[in-house]
PDB file of N, CA and C in Angstrom:
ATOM      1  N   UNK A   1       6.270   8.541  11.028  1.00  0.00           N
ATOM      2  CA  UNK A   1       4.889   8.459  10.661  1.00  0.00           C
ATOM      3  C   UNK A   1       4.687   9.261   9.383  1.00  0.00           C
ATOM      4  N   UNK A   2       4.266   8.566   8.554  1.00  0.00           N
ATOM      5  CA  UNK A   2       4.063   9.144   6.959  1.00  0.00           C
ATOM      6  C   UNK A   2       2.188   9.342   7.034  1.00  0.00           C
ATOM      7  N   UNK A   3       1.973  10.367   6.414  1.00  0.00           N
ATOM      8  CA  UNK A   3       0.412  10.644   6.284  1.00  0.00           C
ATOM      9  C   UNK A   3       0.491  11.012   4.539  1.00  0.00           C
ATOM     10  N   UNK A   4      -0.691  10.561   4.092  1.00  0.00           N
ATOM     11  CA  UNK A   4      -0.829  10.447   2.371  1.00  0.00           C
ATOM     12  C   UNK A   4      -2.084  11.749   2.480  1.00  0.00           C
ATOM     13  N   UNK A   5      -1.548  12.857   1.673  1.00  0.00           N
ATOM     14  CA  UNK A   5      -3.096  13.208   0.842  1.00  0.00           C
ATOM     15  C   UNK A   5      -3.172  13.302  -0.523  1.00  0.00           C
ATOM     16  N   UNK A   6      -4.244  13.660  -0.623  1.00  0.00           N
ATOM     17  CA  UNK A   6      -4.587  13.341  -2.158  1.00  0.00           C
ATOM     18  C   UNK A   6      -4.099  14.613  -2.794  1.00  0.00           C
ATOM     19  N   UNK A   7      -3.854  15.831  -2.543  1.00  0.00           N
ATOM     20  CA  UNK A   7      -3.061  16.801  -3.090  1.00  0.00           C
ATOM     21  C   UNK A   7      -2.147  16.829  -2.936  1.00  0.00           C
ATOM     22  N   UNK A   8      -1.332  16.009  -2.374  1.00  0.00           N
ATOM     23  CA  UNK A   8      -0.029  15.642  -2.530  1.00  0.00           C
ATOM     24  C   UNK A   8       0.576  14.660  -3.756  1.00  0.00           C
ATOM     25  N   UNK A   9      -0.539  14.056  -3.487  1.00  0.00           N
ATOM     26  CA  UNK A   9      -0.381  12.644  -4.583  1.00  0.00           C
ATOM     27  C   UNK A   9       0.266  13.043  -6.428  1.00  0.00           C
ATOM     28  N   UNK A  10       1.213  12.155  -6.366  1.00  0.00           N
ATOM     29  CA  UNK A  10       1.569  12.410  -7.764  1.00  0.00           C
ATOM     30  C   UNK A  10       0.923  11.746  -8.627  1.00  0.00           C
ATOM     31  N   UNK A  11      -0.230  10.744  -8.266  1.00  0.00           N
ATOM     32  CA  UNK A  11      -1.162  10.745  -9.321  1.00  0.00           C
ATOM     33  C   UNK A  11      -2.094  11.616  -9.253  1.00  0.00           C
ATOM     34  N   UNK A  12      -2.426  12.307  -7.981  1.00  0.00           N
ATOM     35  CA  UNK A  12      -3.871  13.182  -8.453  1.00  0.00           C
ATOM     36  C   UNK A  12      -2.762  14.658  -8.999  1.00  0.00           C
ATOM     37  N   UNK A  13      -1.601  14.732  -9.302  1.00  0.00           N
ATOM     38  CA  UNK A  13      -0.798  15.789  -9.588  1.00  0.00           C
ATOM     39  C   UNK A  13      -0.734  15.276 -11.599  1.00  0.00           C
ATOM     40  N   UNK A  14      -0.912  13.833 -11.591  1.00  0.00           N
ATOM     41  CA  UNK A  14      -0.733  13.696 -13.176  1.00  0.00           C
ATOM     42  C   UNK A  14      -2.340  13.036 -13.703  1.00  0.00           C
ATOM     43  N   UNK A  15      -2.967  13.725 -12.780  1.00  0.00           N
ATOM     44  CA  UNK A  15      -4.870  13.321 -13.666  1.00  0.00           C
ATOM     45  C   UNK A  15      -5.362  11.717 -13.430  1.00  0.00           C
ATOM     46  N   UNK A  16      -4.653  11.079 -12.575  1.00  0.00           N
ATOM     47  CA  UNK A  16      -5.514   9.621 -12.530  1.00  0.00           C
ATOM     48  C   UNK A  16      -6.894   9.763 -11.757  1.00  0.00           C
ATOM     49  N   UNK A  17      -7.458   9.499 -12.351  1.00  0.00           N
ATOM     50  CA  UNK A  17      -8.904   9.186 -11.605  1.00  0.00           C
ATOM     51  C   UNK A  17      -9.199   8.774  -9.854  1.00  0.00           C
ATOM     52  N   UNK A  18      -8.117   7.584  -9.884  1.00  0.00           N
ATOM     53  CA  UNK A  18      -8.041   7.002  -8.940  1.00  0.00           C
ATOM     54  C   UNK A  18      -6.940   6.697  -8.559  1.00  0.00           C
ATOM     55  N   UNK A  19      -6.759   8.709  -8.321  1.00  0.00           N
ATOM     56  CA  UNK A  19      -5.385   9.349  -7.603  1.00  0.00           C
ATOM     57  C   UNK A  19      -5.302   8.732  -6.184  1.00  0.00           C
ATOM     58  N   UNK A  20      -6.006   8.667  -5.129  1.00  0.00           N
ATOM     59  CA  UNK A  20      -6.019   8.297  -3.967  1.00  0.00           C
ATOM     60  C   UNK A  20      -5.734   7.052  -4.071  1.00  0.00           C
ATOM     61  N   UNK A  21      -6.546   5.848  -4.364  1.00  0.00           N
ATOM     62  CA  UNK A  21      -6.144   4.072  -4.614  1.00  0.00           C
ATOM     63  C   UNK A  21      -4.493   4.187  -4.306  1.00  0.00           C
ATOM     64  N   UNK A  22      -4.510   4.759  -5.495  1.00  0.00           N
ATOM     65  CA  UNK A  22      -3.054   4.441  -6.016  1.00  0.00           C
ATOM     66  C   UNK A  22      -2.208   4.805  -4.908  1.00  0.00           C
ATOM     67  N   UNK A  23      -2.405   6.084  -4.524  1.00  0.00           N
ATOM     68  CA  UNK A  23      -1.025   6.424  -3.530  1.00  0.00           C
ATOM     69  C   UNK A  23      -1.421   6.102  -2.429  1.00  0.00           C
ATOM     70  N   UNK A  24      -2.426   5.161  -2.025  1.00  0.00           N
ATOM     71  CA  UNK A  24      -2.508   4.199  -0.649  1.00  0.00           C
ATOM     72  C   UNK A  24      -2.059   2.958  -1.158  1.00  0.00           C
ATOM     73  N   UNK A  25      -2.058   2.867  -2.288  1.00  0.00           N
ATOM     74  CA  UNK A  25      -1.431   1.200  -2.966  1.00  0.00           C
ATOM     75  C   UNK A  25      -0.103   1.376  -2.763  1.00  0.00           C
ATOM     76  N   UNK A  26       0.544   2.875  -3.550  1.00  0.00           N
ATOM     77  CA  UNK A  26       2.182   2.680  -3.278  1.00  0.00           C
ATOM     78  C   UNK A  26       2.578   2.897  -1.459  1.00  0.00           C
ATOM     79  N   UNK A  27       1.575   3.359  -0.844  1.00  0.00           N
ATOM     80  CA  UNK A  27       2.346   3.149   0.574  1.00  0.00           C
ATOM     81  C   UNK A  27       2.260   2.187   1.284  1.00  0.00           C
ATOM     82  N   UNK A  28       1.263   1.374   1.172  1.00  0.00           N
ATOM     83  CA  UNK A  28       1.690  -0.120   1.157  1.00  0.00           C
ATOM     84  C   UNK A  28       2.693  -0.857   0.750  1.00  0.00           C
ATOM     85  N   UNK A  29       2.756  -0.539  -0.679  1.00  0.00           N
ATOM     86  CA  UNK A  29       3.761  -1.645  -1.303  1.00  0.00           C
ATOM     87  C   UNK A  29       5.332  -0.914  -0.646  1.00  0.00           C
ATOM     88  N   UNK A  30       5.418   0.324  -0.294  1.00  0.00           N
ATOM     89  CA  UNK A  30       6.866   0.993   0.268  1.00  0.00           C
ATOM     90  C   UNK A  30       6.615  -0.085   1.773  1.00  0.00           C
ATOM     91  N   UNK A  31       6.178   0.412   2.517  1.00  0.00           N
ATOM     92  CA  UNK A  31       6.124  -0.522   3.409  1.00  0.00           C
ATOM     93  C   UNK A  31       6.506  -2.154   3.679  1.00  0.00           C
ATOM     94  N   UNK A  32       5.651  -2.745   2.361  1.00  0.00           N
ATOM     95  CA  UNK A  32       5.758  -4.461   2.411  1.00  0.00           C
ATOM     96  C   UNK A  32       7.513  -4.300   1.761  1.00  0.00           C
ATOM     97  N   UNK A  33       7.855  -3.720   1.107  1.00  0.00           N
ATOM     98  CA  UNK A  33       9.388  -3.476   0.364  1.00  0.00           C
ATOM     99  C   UNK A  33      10.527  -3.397   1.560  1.00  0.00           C
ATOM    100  N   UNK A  34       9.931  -2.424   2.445  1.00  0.00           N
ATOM    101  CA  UNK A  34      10.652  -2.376   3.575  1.00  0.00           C
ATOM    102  C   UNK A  34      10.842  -3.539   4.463  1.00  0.00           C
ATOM    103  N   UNK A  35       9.719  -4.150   4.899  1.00  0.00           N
ATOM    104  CA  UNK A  35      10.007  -5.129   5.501  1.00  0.00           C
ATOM    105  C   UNK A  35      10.647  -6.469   5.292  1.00  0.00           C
ATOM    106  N   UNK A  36      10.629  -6.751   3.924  1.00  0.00           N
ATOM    107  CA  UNK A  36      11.446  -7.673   3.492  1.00  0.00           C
ATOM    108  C   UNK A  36      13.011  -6.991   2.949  1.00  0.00           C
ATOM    109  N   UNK A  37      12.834  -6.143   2.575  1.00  0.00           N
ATOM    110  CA  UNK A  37      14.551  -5.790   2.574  1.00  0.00           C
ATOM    111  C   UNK A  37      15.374  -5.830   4.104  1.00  0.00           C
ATOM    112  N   UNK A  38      14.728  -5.059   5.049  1.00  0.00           N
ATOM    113  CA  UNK A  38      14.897  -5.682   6.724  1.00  0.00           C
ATOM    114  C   UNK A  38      14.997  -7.291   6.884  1.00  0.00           C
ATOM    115  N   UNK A  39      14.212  -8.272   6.687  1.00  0.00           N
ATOM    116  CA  UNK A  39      14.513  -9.626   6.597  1.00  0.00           C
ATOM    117  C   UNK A  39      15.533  -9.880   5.701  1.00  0.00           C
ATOM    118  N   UNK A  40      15.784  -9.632   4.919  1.00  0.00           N
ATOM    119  CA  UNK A  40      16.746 -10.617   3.689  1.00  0.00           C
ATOM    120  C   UNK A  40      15.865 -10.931   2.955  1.00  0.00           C
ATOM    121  N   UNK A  41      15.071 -11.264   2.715  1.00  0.00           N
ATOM    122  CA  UNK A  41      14.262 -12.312   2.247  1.00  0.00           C
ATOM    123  C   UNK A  41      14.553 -12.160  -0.131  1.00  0.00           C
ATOM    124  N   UNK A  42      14.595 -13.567  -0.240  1.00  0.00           N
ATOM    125  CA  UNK A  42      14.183 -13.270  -1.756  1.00  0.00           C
ATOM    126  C   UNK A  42      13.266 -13.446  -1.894  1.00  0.00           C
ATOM    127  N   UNK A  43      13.039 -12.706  -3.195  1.00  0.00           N
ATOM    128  CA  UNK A  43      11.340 -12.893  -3.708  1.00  0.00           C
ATOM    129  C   UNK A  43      11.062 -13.991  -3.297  1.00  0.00           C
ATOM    130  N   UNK A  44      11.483 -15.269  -3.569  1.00  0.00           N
ATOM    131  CA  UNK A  44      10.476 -16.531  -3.575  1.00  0.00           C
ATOM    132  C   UNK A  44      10.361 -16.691  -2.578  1.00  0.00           C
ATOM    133  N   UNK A  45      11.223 -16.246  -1.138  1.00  0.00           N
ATOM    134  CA  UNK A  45      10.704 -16.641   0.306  1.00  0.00           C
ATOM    135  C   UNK A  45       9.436 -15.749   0.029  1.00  0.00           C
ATOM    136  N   UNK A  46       9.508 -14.837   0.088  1.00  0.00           N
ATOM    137  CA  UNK A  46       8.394 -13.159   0.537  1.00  0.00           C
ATOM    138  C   UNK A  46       7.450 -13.834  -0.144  1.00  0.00           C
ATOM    139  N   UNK A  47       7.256 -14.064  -1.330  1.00  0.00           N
ATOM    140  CA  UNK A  47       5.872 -14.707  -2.506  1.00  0.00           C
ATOM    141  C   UNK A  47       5.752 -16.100  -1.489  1.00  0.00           C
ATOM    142  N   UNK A  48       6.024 -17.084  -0.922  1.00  0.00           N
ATOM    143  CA  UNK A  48       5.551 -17.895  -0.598  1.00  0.00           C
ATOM    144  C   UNK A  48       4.655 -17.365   1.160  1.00  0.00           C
ATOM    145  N   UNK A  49       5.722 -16.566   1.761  1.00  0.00           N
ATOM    146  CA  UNK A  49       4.695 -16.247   2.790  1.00  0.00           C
ATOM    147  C   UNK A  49       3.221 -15.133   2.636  1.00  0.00           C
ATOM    148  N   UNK A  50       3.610 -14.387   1.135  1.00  0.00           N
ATOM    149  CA  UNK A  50       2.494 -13.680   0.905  1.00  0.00           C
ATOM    150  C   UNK A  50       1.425 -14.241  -0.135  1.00  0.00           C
ATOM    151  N   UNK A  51       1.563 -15.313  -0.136  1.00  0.00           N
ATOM    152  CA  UNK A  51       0.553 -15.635  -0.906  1.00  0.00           C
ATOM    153  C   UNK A  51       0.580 -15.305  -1.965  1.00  0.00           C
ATOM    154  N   UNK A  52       1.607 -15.207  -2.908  1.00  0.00           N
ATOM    155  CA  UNK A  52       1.765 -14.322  -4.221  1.00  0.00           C
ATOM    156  C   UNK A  52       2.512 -15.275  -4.933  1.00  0.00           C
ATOM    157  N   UNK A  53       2.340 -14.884  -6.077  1.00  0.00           N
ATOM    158  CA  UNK A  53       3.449 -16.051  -7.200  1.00  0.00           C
ATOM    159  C   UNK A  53       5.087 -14.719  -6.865  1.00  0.00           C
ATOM    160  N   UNK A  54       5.948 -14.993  -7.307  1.00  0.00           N
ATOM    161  CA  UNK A  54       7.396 -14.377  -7.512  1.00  0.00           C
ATOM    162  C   UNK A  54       6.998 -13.676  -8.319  1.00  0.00           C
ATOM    163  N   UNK A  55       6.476 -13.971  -9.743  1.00  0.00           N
ATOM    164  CA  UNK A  55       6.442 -12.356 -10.650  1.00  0.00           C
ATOM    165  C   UNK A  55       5.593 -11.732 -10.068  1.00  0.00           C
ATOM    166  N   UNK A  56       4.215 -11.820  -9.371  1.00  0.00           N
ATOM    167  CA  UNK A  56       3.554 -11.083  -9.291  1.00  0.00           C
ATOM    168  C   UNK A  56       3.868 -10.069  -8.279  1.00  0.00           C
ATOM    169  N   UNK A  57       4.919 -10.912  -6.798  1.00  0.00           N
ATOM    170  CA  UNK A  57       5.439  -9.827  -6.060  1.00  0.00           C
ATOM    171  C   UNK A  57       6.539  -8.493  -6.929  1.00  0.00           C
ATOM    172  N   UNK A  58       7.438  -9.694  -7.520  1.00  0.00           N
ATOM    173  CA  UNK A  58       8.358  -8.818  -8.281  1.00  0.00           C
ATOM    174  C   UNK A  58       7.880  -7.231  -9.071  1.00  0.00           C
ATOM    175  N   UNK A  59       6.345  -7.351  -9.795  1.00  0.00           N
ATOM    176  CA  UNK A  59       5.326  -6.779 -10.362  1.00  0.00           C
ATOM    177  C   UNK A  59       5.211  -5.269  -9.100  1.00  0.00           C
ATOM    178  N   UNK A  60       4.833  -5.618  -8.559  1.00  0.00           N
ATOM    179  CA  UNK A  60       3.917  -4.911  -7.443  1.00  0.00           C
ATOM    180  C   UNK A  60       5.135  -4.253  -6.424  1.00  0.00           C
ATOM    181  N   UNK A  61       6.496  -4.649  -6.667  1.00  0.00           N
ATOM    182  CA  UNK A  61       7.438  -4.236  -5.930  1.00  0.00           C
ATOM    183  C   UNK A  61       8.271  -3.172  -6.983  1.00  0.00           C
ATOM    184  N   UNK A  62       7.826  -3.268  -8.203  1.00  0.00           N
ATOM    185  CA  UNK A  62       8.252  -2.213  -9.196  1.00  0.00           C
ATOM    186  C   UNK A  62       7.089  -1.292  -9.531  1.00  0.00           C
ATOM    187  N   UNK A  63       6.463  -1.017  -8.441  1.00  0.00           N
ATOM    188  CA  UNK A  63       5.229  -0.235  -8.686  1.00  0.00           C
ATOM    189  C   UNK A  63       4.144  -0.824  -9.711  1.00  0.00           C
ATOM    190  N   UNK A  64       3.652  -1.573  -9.951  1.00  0.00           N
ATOM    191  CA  UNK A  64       2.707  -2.684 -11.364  1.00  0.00           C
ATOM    192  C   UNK A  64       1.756  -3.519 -10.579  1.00  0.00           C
ATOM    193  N   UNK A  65       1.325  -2.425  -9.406  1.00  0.00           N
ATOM    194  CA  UNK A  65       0.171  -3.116  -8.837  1.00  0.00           C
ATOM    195  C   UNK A  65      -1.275  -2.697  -9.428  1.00  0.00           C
ATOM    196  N   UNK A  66      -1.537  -2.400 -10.163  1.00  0.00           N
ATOM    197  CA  UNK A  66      -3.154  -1.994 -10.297  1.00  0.00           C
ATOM    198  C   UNK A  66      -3.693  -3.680  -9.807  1.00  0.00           C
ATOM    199  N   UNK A  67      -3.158  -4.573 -10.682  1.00  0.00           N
ATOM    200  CA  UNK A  67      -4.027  -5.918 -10.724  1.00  0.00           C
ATOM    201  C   UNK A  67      -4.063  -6.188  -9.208  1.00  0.00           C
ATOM    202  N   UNK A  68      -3.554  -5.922  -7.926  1.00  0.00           N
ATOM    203  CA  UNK A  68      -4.054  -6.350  -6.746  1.00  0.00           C
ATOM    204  C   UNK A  68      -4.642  -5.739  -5.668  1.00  0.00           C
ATOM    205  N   UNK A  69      -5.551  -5.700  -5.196  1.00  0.00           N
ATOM    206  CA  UNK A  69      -6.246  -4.771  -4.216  1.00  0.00           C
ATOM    207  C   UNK A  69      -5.460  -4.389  -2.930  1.00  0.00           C
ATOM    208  N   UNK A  70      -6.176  -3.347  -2.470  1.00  0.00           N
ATOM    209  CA  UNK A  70      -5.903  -2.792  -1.573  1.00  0.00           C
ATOM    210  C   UNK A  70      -5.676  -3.920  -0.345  1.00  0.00           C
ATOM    211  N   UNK A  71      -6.910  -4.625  -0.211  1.00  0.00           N
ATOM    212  CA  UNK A  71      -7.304  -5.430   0.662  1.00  0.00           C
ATOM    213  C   UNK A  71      -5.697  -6.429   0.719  1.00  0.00           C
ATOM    214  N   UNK A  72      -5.698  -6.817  -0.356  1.00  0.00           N
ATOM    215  CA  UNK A  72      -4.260  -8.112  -0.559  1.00  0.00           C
ATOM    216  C   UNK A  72      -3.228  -7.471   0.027  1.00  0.00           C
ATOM    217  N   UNK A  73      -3.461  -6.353  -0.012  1.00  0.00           N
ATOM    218  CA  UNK A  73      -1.582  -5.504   0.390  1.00  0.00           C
ATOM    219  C   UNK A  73      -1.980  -5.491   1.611  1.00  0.00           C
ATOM    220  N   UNK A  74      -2.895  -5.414   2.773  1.00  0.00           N
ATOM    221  CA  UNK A  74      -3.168  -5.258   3.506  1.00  0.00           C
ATOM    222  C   UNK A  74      -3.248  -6.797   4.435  1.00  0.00           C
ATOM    223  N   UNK A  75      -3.428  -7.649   3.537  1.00  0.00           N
ATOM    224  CA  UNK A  75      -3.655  -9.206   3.886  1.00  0.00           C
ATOM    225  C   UNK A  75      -1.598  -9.630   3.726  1.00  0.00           C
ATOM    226  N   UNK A  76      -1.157  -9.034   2.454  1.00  0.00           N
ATOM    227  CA  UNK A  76       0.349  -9.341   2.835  1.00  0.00           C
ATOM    228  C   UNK A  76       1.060  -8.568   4.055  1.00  0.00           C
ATOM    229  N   UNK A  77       0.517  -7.212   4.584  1.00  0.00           N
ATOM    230  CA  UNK A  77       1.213  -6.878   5.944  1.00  0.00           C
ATOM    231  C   UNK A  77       0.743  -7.630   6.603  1.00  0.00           C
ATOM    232  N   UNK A  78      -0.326  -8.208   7.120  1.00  0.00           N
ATOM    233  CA  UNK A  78      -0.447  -9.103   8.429  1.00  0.00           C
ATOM    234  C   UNK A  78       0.285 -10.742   8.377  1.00  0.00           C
ATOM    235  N   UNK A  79       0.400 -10.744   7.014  1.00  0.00           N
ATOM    236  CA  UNK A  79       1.251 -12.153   6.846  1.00  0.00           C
ATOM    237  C   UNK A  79       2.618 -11.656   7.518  1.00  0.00           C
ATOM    238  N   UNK A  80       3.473 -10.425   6.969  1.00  0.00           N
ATOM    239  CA  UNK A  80       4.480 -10.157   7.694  1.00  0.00           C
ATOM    240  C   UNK A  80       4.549  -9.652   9.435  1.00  0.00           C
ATOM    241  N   UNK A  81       3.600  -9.544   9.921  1.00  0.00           N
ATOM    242  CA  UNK A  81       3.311  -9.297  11.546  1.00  0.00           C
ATOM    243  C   UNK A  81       2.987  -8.523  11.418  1.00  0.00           C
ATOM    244  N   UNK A  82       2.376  -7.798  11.054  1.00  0.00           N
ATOM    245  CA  UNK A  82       2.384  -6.065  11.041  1.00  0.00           C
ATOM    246  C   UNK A  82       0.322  -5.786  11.351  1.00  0.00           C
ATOM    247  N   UNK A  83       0.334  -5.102  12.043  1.00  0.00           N
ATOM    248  CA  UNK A  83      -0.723  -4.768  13.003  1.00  0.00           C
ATOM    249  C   UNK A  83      -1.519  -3.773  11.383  1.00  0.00           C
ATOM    250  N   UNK A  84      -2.616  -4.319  11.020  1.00  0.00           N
ATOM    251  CA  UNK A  84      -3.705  -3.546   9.869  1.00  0.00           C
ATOM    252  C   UNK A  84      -4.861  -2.868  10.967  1.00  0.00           C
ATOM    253  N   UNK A  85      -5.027  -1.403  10.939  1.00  0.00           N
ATOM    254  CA  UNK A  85      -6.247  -0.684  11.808  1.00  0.00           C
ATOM    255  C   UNK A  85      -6.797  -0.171  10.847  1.00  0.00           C
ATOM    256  N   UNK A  86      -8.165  -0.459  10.283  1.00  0.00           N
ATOM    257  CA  UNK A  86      -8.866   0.793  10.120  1.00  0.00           C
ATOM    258  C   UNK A  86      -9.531   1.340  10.260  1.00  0.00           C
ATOM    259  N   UNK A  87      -9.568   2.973  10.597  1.00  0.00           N
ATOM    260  CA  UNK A  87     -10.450   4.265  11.419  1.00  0.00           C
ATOM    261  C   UNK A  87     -11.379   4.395  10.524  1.00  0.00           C
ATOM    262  N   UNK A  88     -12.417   4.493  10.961  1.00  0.00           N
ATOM    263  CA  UNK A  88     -13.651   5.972  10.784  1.00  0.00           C
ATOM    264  C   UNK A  88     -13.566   6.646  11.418  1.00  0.00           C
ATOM    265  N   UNK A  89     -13.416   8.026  10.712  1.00  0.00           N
ATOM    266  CA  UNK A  89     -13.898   9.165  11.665  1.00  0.00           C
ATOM    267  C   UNK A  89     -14.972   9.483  11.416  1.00  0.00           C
ATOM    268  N   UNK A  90     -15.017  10.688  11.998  1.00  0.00           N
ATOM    269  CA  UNK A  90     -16.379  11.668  12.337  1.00  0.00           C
ATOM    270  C   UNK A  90     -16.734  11.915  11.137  1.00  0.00           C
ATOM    271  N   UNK A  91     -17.830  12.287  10.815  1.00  0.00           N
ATOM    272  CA  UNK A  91     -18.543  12.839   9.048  1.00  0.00           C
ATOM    273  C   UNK A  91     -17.600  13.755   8.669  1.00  0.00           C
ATOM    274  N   UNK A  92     -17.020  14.009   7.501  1.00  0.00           N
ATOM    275  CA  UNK A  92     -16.431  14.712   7.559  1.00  0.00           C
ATOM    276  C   UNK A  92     -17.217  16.242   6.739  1.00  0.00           C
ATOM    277  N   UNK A  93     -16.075  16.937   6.170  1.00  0.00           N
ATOM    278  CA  UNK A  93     -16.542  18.390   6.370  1.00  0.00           C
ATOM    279  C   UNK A  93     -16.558  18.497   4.510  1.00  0.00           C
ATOM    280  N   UNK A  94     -17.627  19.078   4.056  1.00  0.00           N
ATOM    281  CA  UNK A  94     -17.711  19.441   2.760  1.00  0.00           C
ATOM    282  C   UNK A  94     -16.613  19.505   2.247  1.00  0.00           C
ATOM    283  N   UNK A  95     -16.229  18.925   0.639  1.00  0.00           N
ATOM    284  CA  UNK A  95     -14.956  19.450   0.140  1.00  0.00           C
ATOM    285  C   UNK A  95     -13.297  18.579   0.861  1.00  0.00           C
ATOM    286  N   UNK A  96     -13.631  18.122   2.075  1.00  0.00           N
ATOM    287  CA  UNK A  96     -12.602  17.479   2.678  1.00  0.00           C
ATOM    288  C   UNK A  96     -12.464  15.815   2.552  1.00  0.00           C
ATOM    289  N   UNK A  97     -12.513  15.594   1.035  1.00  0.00           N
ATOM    290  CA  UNK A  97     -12.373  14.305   1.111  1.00  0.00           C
ATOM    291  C   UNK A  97     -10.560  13.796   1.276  1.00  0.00           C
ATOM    292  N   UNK A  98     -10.646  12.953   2.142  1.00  0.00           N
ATOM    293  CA  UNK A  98      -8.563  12.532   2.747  1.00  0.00           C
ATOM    294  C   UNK A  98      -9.343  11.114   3.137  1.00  0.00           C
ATOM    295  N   UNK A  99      -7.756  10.144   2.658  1.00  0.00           N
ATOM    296  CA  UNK A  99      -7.316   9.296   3.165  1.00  0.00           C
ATOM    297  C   UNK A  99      -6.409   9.321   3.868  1.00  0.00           C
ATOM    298  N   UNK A 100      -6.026   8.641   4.989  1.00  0.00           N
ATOM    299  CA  UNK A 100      -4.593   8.886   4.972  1.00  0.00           C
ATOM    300  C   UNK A 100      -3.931   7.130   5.493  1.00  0.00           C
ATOM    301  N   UNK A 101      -3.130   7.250   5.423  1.00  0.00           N
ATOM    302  CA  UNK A 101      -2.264   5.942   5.239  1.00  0.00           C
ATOM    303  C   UNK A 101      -0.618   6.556   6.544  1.00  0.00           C
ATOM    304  N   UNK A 102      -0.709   5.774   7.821  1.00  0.00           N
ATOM    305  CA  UNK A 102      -0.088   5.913   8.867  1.00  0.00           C
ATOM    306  C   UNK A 102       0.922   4.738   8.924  1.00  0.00           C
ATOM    307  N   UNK A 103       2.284   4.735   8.496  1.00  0.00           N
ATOM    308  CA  UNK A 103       2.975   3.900   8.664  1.00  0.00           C
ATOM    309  C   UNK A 103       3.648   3.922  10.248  1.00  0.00           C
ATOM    310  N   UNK A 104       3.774   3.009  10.839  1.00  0.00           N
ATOM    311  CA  UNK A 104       5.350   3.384  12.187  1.00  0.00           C
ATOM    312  C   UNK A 104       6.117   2.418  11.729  1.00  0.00           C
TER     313      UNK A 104
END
């Protein structure tokens, strides 16, 4: 089980704005990477079940995702079986803004 925070993040460590996005984008895309290296699969199988052209997976599998949302990476794990939850919690506490991103 991997948990993401944003002071961890090596973009909020090199000034991106949208330090958090990003390092919930790359733990997605580690994830969708994983599961097709587990299958075999080549790009053009993986791009046809994810709904993606081949460069654009190829793109997004070399880290060159800005152009696709969160949501899509989230729409390509359930194409691969993979169970998408997401929590609200409780209000949280001044100063404690976290995402976190729970792989198994």
């Amino acid at each position: 089980m991997r948990k993401v925070e944003k002071a961890r993040s090596v973009y909020a460590q090199l000034g991106f704005p949208d330090a958090e996005e990003m390092q919930v984008k790359a733990q997605h895309v580690m994830k969708i990477a994983e599961i097709l290296r587990k299958r075999g699969w080549s790009q053009q199988q993986a791009a046809k079940v994810l709904g993606l052209t081949q460069p654009k997976l190829s793109k997004m599998l070399r880290g060159q995702f800005r152009g696709i949302s969160e949501m899509k990476m989230m729409d390509c794990l359930l194409r691969l079986g993979r169970e998408v939850r997401i929590v609200v919690g409780p209000e949280k506490r001044a100063g404690s803004d976290r995402i976190e991103v729970v792989a198994a």
